[in-house]
C-alpha atoms as a PDB file:
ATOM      1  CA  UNK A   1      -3.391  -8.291   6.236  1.00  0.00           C
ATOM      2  CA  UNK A   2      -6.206  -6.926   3.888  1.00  0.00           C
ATOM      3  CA  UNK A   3      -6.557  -3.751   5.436  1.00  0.00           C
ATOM      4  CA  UNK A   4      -6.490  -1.215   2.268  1.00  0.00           C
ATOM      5  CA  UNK A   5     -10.026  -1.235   1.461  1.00  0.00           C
ATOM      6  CA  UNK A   6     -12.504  -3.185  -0.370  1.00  0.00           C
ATOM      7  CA  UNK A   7     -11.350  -5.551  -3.304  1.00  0.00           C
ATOM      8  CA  UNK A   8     -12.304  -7.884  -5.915  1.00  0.00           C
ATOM      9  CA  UNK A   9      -9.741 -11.080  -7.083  1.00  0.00           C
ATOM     10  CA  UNK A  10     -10.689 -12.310 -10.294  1.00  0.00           C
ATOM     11  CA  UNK A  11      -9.204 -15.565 -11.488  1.00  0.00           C
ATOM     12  CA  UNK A  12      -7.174 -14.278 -15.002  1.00  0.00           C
ATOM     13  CA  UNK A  13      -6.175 -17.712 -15.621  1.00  0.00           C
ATOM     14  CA  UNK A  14      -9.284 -19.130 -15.573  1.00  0.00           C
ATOM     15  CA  UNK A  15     -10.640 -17.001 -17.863  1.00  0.00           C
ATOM     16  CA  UNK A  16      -7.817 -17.148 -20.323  1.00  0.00           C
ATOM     17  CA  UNK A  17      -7.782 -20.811 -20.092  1.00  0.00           C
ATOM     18  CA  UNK A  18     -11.078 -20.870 -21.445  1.00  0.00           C
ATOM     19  CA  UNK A  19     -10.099 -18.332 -24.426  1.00  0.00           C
ATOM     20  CA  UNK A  20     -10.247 -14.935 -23.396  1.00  0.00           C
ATOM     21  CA  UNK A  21      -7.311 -12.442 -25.108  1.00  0.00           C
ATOM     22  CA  UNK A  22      -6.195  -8.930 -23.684  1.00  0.00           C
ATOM     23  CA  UNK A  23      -8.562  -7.968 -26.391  1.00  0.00           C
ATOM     24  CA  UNK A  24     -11.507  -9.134 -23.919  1.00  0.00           C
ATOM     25  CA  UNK A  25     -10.318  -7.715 -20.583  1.00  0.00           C
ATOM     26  CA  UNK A  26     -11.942  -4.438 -20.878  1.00  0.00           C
ATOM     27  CA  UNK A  27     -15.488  -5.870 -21.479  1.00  0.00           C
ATOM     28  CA  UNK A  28     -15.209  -8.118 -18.987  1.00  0.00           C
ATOM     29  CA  UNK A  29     -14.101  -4.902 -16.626  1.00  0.00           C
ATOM     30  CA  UNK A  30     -17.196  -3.188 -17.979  1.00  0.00           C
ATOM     31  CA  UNK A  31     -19.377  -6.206 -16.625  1.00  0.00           C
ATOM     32  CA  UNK A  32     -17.966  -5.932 -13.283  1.00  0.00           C
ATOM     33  CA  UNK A  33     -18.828  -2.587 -13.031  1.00  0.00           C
ATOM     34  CA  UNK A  34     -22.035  -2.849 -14.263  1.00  0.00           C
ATOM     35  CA  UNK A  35     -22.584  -5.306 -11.865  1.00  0.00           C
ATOM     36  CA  UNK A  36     -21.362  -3.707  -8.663  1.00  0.00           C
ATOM     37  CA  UNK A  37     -23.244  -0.641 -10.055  1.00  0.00           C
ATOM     38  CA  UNK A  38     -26.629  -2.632  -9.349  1.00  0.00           C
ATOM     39  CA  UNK A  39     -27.348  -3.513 -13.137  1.00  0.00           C
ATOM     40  CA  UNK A  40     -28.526  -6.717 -13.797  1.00  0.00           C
ATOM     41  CA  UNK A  41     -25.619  -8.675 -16.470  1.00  0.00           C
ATOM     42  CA  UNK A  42     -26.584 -11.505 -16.479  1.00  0.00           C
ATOM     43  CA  UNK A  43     -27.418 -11.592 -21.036  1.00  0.00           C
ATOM     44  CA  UNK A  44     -23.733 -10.200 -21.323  1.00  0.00           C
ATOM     45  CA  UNK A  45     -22.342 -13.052 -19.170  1.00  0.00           C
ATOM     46  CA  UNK A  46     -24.412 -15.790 -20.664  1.00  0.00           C
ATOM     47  CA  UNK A  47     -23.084 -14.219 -24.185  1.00  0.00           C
ATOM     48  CA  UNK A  48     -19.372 -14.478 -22.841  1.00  0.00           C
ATOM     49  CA  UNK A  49     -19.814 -17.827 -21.371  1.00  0.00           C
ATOM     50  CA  UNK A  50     -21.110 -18.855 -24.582  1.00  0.00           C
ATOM     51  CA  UNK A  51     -17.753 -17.746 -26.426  1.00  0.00           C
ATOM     52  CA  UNK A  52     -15.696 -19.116 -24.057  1.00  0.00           C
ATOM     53  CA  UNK A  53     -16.428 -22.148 -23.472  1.00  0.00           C
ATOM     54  CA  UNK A  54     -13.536 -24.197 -25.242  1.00  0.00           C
ATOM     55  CA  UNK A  55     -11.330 -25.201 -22.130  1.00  0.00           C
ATOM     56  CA  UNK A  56      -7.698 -24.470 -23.479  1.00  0.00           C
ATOM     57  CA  UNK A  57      -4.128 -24.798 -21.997  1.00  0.00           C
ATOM     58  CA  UNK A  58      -0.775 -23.290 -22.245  1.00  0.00           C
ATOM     59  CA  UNK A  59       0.702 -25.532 -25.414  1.00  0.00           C
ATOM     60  CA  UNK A  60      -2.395 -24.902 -26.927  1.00  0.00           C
ATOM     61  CA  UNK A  61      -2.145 -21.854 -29.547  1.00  0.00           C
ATOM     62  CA  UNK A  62      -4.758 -18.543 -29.136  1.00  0.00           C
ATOM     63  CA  UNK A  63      -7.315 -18.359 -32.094  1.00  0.00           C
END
């Protein structure tokens, strides 16, 4: 079934349930990479945890 290659599925609605815009997408790419590149991320996700740590839900509005 998976036969295309290697692949990562991230959770999106996880994420933006607990706050994340579009706006935050490409950082969070940039983490990925760095961390399949070998680098260690683990201040940048602490920092993004940090921000997003508000559990939200559809009705509730975006700040």
């Amino acid at each position: 079934m998976f036969e295309q290659g290697t692949f990562i599925r991230i959770g999106v609605q996880e994420i933006t349930r607990l706050g994340a815009t579009p706006k935050d997408m490409p950082y969070l790419a940039g983490i990925l990479r760095d961390c399949l590149d070998g680098k260690d991320v683990r201040a940048e996700v602490a920092a993004l945890k940090s921000r997003l740590s508000t559990i939200k839900y559809s009705f509730d509005p975006l700040a």
